[in-house]
Every structure is written in structure tokens, then in C-alpha cells.
Protein backbone atom coordinates (compact mmCIF):
# COMPACT_ATOMS: atom_id res chain seq x y z
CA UNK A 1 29.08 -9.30 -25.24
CA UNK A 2 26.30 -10.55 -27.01
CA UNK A 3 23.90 -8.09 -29.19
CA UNK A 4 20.70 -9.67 -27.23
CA UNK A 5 22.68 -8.96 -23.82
CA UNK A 6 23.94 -5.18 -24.95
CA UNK A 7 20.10 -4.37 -26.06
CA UNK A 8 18.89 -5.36 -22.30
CA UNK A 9 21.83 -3.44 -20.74
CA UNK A 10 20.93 -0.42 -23.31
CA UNK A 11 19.34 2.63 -21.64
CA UNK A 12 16.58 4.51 -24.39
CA UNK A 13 17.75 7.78 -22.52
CA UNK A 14 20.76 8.24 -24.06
CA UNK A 15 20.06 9.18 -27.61
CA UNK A 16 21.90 11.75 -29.66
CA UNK A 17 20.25 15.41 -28.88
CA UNK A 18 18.92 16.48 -25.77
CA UNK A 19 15.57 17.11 -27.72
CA UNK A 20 15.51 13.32 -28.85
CA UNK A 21 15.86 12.28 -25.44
CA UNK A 22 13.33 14.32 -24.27
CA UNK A 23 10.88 13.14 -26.62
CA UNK A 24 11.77 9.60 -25.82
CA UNK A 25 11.22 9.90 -22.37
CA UNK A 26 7.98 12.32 -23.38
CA UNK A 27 6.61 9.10 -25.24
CA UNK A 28 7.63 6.42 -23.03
CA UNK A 29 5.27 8.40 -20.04
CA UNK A 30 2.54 8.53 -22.21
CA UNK A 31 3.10 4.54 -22.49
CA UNK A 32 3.17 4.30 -18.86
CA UNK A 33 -0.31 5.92 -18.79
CA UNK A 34 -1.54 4.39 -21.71
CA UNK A 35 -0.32 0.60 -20.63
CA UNK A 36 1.89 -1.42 -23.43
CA UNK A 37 2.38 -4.76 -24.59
CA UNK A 38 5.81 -4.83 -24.06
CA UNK A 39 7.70 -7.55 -22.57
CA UNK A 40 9.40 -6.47 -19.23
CA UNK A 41 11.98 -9.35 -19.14
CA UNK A 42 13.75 -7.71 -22.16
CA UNK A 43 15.14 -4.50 -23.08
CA UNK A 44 16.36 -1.84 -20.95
CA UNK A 45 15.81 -2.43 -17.22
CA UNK A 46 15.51 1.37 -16.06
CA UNK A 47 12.57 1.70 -19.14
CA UNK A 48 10.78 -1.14 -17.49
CA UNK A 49 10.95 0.15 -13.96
CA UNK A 50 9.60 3.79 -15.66
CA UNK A 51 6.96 1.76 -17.40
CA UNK A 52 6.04 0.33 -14.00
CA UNK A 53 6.41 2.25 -11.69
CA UNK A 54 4.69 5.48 -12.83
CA UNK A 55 1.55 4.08 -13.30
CA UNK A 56 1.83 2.25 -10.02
CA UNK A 57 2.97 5.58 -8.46
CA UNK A 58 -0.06 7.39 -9.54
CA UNK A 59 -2.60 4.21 -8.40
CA UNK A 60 -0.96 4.36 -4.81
CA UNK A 61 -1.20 8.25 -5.03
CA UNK A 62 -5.13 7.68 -5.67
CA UNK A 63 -5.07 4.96 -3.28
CA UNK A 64 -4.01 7.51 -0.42
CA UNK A 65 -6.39 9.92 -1.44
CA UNK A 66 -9.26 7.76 0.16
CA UNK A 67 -7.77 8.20 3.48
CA UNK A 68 -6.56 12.04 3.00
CA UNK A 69 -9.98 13.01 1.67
CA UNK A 70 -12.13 11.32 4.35
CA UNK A 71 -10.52 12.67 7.16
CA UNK A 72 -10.19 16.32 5.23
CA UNK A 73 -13.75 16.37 5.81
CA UNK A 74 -14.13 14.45 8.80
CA UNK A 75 -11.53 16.90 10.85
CA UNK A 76 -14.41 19.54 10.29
CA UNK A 77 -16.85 17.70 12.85
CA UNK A 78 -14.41 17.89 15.40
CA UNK A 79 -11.15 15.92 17.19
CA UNK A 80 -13.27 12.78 18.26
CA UNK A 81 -14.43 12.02 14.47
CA UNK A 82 -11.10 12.40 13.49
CA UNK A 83 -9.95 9.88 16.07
CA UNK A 84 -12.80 7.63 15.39
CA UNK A 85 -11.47 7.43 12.06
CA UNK A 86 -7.94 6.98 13.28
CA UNK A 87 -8.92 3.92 15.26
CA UNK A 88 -10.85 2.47 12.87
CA UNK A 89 -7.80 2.58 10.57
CA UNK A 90 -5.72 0.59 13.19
CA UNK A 91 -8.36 -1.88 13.44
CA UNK A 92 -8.95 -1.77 9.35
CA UNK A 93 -5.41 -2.53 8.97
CA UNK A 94 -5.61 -6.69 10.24
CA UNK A 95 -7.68 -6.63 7.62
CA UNK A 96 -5.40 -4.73 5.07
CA UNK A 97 -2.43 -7.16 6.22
CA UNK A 98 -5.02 -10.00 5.01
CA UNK A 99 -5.67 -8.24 1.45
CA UNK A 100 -1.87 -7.00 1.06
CA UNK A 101 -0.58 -10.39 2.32
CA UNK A 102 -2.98 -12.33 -0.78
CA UNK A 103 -1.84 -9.09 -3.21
CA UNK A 104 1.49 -10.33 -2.80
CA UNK A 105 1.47 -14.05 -3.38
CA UNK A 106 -1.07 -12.67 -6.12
CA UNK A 107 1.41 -10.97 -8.10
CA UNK A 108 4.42 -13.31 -7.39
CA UNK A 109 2.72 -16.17 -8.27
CA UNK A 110 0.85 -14.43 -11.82
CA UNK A 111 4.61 -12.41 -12.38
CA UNK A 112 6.01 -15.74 -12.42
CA UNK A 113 3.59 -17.37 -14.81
CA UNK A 114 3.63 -14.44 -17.36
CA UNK A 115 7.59 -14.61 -17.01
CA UNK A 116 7.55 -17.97 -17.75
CA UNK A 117 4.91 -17.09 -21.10
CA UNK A 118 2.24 -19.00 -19.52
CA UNK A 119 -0.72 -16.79 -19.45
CA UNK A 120 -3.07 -19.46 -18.88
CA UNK A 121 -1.29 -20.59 -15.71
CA UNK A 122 -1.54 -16.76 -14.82
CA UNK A 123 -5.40 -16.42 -15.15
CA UNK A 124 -5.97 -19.50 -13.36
CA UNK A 125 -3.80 -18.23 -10.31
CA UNK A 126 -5.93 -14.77 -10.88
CA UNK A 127 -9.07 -16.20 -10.18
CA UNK A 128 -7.87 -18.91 -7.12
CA UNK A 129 -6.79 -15.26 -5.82
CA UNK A 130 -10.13 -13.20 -6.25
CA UNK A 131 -12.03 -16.27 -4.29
CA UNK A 132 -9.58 -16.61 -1.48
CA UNK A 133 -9.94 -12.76 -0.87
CA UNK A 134 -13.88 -12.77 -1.09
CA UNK A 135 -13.84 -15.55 1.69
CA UNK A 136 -11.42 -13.84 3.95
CA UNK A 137 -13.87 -10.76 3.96
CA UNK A 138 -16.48 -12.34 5.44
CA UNK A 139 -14.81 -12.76 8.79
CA UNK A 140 -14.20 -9.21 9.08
CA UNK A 141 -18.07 -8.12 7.85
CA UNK A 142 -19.36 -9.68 10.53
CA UNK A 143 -16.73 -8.27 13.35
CA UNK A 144 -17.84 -5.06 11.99
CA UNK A 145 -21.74 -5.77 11.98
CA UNK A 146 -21.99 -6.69 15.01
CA UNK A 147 -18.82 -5.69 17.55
CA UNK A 148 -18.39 -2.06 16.29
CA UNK A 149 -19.04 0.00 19.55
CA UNK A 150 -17.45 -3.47 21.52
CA UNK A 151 -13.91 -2.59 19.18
CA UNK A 152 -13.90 0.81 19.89
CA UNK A 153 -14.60 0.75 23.61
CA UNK A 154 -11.47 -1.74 23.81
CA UNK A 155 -8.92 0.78 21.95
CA UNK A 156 -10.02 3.28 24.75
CA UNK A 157 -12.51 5.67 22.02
CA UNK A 158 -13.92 8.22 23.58
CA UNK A 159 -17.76 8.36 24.75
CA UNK A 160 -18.83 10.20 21.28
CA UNK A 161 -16.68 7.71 18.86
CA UNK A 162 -18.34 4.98 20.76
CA UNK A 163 -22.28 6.03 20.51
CA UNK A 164 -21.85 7.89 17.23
CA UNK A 165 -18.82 7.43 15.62
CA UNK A 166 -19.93 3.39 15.79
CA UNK A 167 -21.59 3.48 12.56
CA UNK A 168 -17.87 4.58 10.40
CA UNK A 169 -16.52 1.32 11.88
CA UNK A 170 -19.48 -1.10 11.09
CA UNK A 171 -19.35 0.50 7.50
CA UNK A 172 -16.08 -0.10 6.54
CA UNK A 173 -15.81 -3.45 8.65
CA UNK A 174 -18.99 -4.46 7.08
CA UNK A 175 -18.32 -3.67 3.31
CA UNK A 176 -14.46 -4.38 3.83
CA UNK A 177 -15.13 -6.80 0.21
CA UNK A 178 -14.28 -4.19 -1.76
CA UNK A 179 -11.66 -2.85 -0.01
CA UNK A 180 -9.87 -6.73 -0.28
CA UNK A 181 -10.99 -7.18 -3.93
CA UNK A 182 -9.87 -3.83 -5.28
CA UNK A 183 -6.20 -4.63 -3.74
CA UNK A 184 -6.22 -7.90 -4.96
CA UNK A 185 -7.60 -7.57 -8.58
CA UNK A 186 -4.78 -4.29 -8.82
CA UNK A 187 -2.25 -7.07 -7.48
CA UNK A 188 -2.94 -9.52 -10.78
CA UNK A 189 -3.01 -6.60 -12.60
CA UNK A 190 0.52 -5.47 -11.31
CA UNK A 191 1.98 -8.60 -11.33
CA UNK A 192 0.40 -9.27 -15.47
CA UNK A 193 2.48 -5.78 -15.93
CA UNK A 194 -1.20 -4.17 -16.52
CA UNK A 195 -0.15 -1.55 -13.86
CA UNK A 196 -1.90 0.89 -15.88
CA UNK A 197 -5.20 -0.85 -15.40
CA UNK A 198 -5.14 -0.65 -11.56
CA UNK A 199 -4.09 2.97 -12.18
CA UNK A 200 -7.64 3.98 -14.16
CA UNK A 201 -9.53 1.85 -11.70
CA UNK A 202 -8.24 4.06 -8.58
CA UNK A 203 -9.14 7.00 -10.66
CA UNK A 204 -13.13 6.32 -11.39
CA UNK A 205 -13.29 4.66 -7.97
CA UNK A 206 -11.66 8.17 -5.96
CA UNK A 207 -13.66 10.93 -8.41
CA UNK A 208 -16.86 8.74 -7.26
CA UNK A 209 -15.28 8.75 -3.58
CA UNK A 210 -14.51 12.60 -4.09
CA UNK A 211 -17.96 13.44 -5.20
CA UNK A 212 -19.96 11.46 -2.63
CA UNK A 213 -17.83 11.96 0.56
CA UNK A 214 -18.96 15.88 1.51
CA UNK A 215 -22.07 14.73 -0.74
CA UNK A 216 -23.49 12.51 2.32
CA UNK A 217 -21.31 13.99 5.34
CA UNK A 218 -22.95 17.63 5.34
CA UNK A 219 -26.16 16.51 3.15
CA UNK A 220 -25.59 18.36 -0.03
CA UNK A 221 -28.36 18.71 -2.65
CA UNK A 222 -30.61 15.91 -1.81
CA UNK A 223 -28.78 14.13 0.19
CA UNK A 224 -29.09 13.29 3.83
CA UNK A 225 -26.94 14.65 6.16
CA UNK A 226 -24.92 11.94 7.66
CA UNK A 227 -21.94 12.62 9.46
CA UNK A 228 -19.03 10.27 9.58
CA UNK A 229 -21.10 7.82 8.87
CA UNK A 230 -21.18 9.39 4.86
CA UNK A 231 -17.13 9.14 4.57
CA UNK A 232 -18.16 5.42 5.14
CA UNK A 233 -20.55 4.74 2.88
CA UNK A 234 -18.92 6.64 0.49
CA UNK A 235 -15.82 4.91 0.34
CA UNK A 236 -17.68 1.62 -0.40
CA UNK A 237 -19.41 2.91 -2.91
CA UNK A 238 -16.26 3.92 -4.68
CA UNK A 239 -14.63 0.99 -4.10
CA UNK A 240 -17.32 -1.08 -4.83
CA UNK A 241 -17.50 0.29 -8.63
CA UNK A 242 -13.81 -0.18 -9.05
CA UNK A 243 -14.26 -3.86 -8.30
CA UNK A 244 -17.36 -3.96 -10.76
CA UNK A 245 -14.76 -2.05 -13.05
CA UNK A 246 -11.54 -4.57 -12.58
CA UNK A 247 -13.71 -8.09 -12.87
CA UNK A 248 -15.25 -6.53 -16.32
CA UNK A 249 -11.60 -6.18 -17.97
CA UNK A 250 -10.52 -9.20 -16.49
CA UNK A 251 -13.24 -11.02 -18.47
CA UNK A 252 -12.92 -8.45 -21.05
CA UNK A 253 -8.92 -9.29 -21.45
CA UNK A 254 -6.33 -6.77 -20.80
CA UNK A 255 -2.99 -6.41 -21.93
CA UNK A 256 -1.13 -9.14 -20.29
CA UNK A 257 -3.93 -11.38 -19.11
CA UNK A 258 -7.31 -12.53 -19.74
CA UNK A 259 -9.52 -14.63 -17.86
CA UNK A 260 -11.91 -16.78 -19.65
CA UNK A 261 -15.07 -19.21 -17.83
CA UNK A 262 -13.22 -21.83 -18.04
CA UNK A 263 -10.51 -20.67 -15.47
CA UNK A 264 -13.37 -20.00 -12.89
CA UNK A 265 -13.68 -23.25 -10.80
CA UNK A 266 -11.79 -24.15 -7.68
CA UNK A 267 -8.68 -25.61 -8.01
CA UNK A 268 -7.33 -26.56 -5.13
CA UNK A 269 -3.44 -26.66 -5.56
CA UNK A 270 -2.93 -23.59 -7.64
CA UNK A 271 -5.25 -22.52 -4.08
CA UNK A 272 -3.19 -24.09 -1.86
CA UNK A 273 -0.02 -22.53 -3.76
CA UNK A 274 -1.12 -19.00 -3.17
CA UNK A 275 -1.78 -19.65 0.49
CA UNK A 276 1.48 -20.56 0.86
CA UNK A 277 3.27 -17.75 -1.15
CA UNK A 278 0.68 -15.31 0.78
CA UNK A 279 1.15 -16.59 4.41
CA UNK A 280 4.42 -15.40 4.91
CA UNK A 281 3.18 -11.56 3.13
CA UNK A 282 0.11 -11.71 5.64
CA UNK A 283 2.24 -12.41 8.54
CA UNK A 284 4.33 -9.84 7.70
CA UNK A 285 1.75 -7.25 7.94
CA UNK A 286 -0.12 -8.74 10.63
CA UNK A 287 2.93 -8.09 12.66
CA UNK A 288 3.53 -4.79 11.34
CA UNK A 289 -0.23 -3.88 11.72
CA UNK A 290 -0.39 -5.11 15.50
CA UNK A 291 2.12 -2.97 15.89
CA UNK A 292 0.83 0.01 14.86
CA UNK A 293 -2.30 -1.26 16.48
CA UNK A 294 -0.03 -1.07 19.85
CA UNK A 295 1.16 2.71 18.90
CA UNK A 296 -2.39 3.95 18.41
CA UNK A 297 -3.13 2.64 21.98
CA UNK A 298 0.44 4.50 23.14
CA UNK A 299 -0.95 7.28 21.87
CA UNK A 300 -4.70 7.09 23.03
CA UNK A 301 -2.58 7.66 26.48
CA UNK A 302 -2.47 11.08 25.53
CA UNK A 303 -5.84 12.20 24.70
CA UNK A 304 -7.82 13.12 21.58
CA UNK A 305 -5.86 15.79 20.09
CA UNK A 306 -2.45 13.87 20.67
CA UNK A 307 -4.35 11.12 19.00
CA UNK A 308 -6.06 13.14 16.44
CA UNK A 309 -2.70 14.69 15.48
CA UNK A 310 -1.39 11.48 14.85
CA UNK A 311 -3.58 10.51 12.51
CA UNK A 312 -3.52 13.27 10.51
CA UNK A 313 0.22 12.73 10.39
CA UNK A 314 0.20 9.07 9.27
CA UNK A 315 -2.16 10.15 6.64
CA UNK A 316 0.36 12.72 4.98
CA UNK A 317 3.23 10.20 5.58
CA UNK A 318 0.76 7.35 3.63
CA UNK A 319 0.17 10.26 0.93
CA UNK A 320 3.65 11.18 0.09
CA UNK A 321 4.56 7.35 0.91
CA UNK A 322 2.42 5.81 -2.38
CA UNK A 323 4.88 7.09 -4.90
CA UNK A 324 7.73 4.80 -2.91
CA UNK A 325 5.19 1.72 -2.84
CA UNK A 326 4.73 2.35 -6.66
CA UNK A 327 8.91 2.17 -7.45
CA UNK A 328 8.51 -0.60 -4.55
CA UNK A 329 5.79 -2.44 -6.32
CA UNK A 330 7.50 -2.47 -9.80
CA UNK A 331 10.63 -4.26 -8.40
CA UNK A 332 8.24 -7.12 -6.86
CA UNK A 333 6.87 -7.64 -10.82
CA UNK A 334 10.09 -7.40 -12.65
CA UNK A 335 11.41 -9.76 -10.00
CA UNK A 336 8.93 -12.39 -10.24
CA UNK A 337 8.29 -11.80 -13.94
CA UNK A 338 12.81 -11.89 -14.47
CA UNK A 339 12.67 -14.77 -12.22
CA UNK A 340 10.67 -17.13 -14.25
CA UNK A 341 12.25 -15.73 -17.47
CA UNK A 342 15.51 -17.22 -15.61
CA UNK A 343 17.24 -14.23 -15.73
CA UNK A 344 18.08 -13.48 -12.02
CA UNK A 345 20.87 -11.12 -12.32
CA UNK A 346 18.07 -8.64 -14.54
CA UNK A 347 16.12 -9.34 -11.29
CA UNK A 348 18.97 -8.17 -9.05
CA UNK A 349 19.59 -4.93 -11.10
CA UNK A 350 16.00 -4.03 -11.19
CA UNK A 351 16.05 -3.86 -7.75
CA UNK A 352 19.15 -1.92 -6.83
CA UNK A 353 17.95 0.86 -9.83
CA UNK A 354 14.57 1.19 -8.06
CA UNK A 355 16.00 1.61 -4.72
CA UNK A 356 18.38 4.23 -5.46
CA UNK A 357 15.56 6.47 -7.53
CA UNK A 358 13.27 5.89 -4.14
CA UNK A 359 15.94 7.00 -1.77
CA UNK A 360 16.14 10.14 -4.09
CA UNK A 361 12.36 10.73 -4.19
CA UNK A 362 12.68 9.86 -0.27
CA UNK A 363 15.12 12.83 0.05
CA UNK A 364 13.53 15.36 -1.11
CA UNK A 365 10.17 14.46 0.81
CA UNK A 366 11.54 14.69 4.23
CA UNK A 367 12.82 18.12 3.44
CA UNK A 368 9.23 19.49 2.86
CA UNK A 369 8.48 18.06 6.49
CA UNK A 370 11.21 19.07 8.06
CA UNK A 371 10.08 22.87 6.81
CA UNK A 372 6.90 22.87 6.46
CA UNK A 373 5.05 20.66 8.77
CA UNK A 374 3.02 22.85 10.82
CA UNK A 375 1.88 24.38 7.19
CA UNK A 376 0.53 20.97 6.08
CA UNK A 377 -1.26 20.03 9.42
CA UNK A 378 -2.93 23.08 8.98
CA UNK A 379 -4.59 21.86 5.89
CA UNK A 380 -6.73 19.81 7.93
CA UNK A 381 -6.78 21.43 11.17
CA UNK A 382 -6.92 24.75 13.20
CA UNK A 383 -6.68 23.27 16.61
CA UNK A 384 -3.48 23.84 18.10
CA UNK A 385 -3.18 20.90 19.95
CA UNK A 386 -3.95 18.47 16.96
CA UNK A 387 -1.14 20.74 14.60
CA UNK A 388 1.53 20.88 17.34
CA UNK A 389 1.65 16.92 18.34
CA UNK A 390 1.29 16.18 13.96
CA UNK A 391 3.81 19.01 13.21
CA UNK A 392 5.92 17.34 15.63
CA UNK A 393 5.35 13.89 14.60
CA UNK A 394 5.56 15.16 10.63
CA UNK A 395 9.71 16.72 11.66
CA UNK A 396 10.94 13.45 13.50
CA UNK A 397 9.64 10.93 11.70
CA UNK A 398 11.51 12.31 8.06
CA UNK A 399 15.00 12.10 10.02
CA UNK A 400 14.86 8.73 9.24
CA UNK A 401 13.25 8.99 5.59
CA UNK A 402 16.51 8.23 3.66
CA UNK A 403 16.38 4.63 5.05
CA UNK A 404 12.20 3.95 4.64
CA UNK A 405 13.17 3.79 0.93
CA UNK A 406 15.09 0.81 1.05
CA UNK A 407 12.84 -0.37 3.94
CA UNK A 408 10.04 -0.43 1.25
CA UNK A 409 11.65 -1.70 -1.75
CA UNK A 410 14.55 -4.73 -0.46
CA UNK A 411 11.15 -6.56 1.30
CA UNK A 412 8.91 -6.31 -1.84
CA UNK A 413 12.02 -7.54 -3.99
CA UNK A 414 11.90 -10.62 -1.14
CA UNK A 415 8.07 -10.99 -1.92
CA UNK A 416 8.63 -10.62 -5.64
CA UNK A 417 10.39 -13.57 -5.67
CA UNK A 418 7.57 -15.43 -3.97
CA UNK A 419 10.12 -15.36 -0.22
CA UNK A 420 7.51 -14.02 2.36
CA UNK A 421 8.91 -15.45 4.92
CA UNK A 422 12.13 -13.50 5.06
CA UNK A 423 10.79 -9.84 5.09
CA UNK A 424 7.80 -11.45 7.96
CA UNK A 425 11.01 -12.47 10.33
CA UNK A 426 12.28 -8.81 9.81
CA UNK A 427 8.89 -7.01 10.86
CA UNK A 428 8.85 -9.71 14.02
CA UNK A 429 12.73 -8.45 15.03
CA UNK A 430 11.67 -4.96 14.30
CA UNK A 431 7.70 -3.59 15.20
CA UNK A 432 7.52 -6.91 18.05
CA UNK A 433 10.98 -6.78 19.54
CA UNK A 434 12.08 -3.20 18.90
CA UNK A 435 9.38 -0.66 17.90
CA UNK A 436 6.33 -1.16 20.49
CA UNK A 437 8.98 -2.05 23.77
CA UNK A 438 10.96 0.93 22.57
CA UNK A 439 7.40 3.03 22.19
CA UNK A 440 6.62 2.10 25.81
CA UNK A 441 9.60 2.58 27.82
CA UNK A 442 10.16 6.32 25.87
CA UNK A 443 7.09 7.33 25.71
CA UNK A 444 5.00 6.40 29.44
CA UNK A 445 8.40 5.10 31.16
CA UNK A 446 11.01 7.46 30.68
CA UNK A 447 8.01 9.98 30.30
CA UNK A 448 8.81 11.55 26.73
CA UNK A 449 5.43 11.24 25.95
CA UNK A 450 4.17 11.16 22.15
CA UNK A 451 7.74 12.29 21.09
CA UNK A 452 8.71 8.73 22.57
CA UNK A 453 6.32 7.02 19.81
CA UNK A 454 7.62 9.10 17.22
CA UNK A 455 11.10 8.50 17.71
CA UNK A 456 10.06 4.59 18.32
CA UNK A 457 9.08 4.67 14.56
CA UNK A 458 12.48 5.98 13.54
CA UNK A 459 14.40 3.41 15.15
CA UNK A 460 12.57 0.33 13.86
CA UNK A 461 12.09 1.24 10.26
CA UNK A 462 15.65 2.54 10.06
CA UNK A 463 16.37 -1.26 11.28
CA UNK A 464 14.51 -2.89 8.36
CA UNK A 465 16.39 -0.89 5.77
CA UNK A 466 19.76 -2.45 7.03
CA UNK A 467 18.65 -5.98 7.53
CA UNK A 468 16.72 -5.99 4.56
CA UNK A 469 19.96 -4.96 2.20
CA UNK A 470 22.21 -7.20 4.26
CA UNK A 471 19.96 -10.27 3.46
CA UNK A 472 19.50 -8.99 0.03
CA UNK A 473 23.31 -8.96 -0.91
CA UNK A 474 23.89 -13.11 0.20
CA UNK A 475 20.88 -13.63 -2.77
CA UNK A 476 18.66 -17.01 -1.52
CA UNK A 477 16.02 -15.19 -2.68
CA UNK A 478 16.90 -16.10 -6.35
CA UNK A 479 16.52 -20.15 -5.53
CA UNK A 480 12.78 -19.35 -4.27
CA UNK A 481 10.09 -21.32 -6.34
CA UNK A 482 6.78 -20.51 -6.89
């Protein structure tokens, strides 16, 4: 074996003391934090994934805090705010499938460029991104402007979440920019390897979030009182500083990539190119969004409180599920970026190492829910109705946790590589063919009720996780060009 390939296959945490290896793996957090230079197609692959992944970890941590810590504060004006915000999140999630989808062929295509030590190529494909996101928003503004109570009335909202609760939804519709350009710009940044970047950004945009969120819902200080409608406006304003935050660095130049004035024009085929790579990641959550769009309404069958508890559930689930995106996240940059290094095996192993630490990190998650799931729905909650239908949602659900981690990383290794397409014909099979039918006929058919949803959820993901590897092992996605 060569010396180059034995440093690459090396592992840093094997040194000669237990105290050296301690301090190695002391100082290589504090690089995660911190952000290197450091090239990620060399070296040792499990130090790159730790690089990675920690930072990205602690972004999609922040990330999730947004939705914990508006409806922490929104559960305290009762069970229709909470579902207000629980419907707008089905509705805000077309529009997440539009921001993820262009985050995705964002950080293929700029993984590929840096892998291929083209930064210039990356910056261009940076900015092509940025505008394509900025014009999807505007559709979705003006849905939110002006259809707000319309939306709500058609997911079956109750009389309050229509006349009051009105006002979340047009926010967040309305101001949905930021929400696109903060997932985008963190995308470049991901797929640059300037993880840490999108990291700090979450930070100043959730203490802003945290500070302004019971600031204007109960009218603190000088502030007006304004309900739900505060969480809103709060949010954006968080948001919106991040994005102010992300284009100044950009310009600025981080680690990995820099973009200069003369990268900002339209060009059409590096465009066109990132349509193409993002179509397939769009349609992938567009089907997995209308999905959960579909289980909402299942569960709107119910009532508020069955509804209400569900929300609060698929907030802790998207709370304790960021830390999986983050190890899920670093395999879709050191795929793209080992991929135009031509080193595809390095790609391969990446994945398979990232997969095996999520399952792990998995494991021990669904063991907290299994035992203490009517502790944590108490967090937000006293109403035994809400706590009993999330406690119950929060216990079947993590039966099936084991296989959500390699549902999570095998389809970002697909997207990595710039294959959308494959991982958008597994949702299809899975949330369209399996998950809402199966939903239906357990839950108001066979009369199981909300238990019927929950198990519904089990069954499809479970499904992804074994096509996903099985698709995986026969390894097309190495050929894909970007």
C-alpha cells in the first residue's frame, strides 16, 4: 500500500496514550467549531465526517429550536394556537421541499466544484443558487398575503385559527425569503465544507429568535402584546439577520469559498444545471411533504388536542432528529466533494462510517421516548388530552428509530452525488403508495384512530431504510455527473 493511501485510511484516534488521544480528539472539536482549512478529500475519513458533522449537528440542533421555541410559547394560549401553528407547518413545508430541494443541488453541485479545486466554478454555482431561491419565494409570499384564512379553512382549522390565528400563516408565508435563503446560503456553505459558518449563523439568528418570541407574544417591556402573531414576526426577524449575516461572509470570503462581483450576473447554464440537480431533491420532498400534508388532515379527524398532540410530537422528533441530518448532511459533502476528487471508494466509506455512528445516536434516542414520553410532552403541555395522544405518538414512532438513521443518511449520500432522482422514486413508493393509504385504512377504516397514523409512519420510513441500502450497495450513484 502506498504511504498517500495508508495516511487517508489512518484514523488520528489511535495515538499512543489514552491522554494523547483525548487531546486529539479535544482539539479536533474545537476545529469543528472553529471551521478549518483542511482538505476533506484527504486524510482520515472518520476525522472528516467529525469535522463535518458536528458543526452541522449543532446548526440543525439550532435549526429545530425555531420550531420547539415557538410552539413552547404558543402552547400557553391554548390547543387551537398550537394547532394553528401545526397546520401552518404542513402548509410551510411545500415550501421547505422547494428550499431543501435547491439546498441540495446547492451543495452537490459547489461539493463537486471545490472537489474538483475549482473554487471559482463553486462561487459562480453559489450565487445562480441564492437567485433561484429568492424567485421561488415570491410565489409563496403572495399565497400567504392574500389566501391565509382561505388555507386554513381548507385543512379543516378550527373557527379561532381561522379569524385569529390567520395572521401566523400570512407571516411566515409572507416573509418565507428568509426562511429559503438561510437554507440555501447554509447549503453552499455545507457543501464549500464551511459547515461551521452555517453553524454561527443559526446561533445569532435563534438568540435574536429567543429574545423576541415571548418579547412580542405576551408584550414584554415595551412591546405590544401580540399573540401568535409575535412567534411570527419573530422568526423573520431572526432569520432575516442570519441572511444579512451569510451574504456578508460570502462577499467577505470564508474558508472554502468566496464570492466576488464578478460572479453576480445570470448565467444561465450553471442555472439551468442546478435546476436539474435540484428537481429531483424538490420532488422528493414535495412528495414527502404532501404526505405529511395528508397525515395532518388524518389527524385533524380527531380534533384539536389529537392534533395539537401531534404537533408537539413532530417537534421533539425534528429536535432530537437535527443531530442525524447533521451526520446525514456531512456524507452528502464528502460525497460530492470525494466524487469530483475521483476518489469514489473514499465516497463509499464515508457513507457507511456515518451511517453506523447515526444508527448508534438513533439508538439511544428512542430509548428516552420509549421511557419518558409523557415527561417530555409535559414540557409543553398540561392538558391531558394533548400529552396522552403525543406520549403515545412519542413511544410508537421510536420502535422504528434504528432504521430512520439509514433512512436519513443512504438518500443524502444519493443527493451528494448530484442523483435526486433515485431517493424522489423512493419517497413516491413509500409516503404516496404506502404511508398515507396505510394512514387511512388504520386509522378511519379499521378504526384505530391516531394510533393508525402513528404506526403508518413506522411502516413507511422503516421501508426507505431498506430500499435506500439495497440501491446503495449496486453503486450507479458513483457514474452521476454534475
Amino acid at each position: 500500500m502506498s504511504q498517500t493511501a495508508m495516511s487517508e485510511d489512518s484514523d488520528p484516534y489511535q495515538p499512543d496514550s489514552g491522554e494523547e488521544e483525548k487531546t486529539t480528539l479535544f482539539r479536533d472539536l474545537i476545529d469543528a467549531v472553529k471551521g478549518t482549512e483542511v482538505d476533506y478529500t484527504t486524510g482520515s475519513v472518520s476525522r472528516a465526517i467529525l469535522l463535518l458533522s458536528v458543526p452541522m449537528m449543532l446548526e440543525l440542533v439550532l435549526e429545530s429550536v425555531f420550531a420547539v421555541v415557538d410552539v413552547y410559547f404558543v402552547s400557553s394560549l391554548g390547543a387551537s394556537a398550537v394547532a394553528t401553528v401545526g397546520l401552518t407547518e404542513s402548509v410551510l413545508t411545500l415550501m421547505y421541499a422547494v428550499a431543501i430541494g435547491l439546498s441540495m443541488g446547492a451543495t452537490a453541485l459547489v461539493a463537486r466544484r471545490i472537489g474538483e479545486k475549482n473554487p471559482d466554478g463553486a462561487a459562480r454555482a453559489a450565487v445562480q443558487a441564492i437567485l433561484v431561491a429568492f424567485a421561488a419565494s415570491i410565489v409563496f409570499s403572495m399565497a400567504g398575503l392574500f389566501y391565509a384564512k382561505d388555507i386554513l379553512a381548507l385543512m379543516g382549522a378550527d373557527e379561532w385559527s381561522i379569524n385569529t390565528g390567520y395572521r401566523y400563516m400570512a407571516w411566515m408565508l409572507g416573509g418565507n425569503a428568509v426562511i429559503m435563503l438561510i437554507f440555501v446560503i447554509n447549503a453552499i456553505f455545507r457543501g464549500a465544507g464551511d459547515a461551521a459558518i452555517a453553524m454561527r449563523v443559526l446561533w445569532i439568528s435563534n438568540g435574536i429568535n429567543l429574545i423576541l418570541d415571548p418579547t412580542l407574544i405576551f408584550g414584554w417591556g415595551p412591546f405590544p402584546e401580540l399573540g401568535i402573531e409575535g412567534a411570527a414576526i419573530a422568526t423573520n426577524i431572526g432569520r432575516g439577520i442570519g441572511v444579512c449575516v451569510q451574504l456578508i461572509i460570502l462577499f467577505r470570503g470564508a474558508k472554502h469559498i468566496r464570492i466576488l462581483m464578478s460572479h453576480v450576473q445570470v448565467q444561465w447554464d450553471v442555472m439551468w444545471n442546478l435546476v436539474k440537480t435540484s428537481l429531483g431533491g424538490i420532488g422528493q420532498l414535495i412528495i414527502a411533504t404532501s404526505s405529511w400534508i395528508g397525515m395532518v388532515r388524518i389527524m385533524s379527524e380527531f380534533g384539536s388536542e389529537a392534533l395539537a398532540g401531534y404537533t408537539i410530537a413532530i417537534r421533539i422528533f425534528m429536535f432530537t432528529f437535527m443531530p442525524s441530518w447533521g451526520l446525514s448532511n456531512a456524507a452528502a459533502t464528502l460525497v460530492g466533494q470525494n466524487l469530483g476528487a475521483q476518489k469514489p471508494d473514499r465516497a463509499e466509506k464515508s457513507v457507511w462510517i456515518s451511517g453506523f455512528a447515526n444508527m448508534a445516536f438513533m439508538a439511544a434516542v428512542s430509548i428516552v421516548y420509549l421511557v419518558f414520553n409523557e415527561e417530555l410532552m409535559r414540557i409543553f403541555t398540561d392538558e391531558p388530552a394533548v400529552i396522552a395522544t403525543g406520549a403515545k405518538c412519542l413511544q410508537i414512532v421510536s420502535y422504528g428509530y434504528l432504521f430512520y438513521a439509514w433512512g436519513m443518511v443512504m438518500p443524502q449520500a444519493f443527493n451528494g452525488a448530484g442523483d435526486t432522482m433515485t431517493p424522489t422514486k423512493v419517497n413516491f413508493v413509500c409516503f404516496w403508495l404506502m404511508q398515507i393509504p396505510i394512514a387511512y385504512t388504520l386509522a378511519l377504516t379499521m378504526g384505530l384512530g391516531e394510533i393508525g397514523v402513528f404506526w403508518a409512519i413506522v411502516i413507511s420510513e422503516t421501508a426507505i431504510a431498506f430500499i435506500t441500502i439495497a440501491l446503495f450497495r449496486r453503486g450507479k450513484w458513483k457514474e452521476k455527473s454534475v
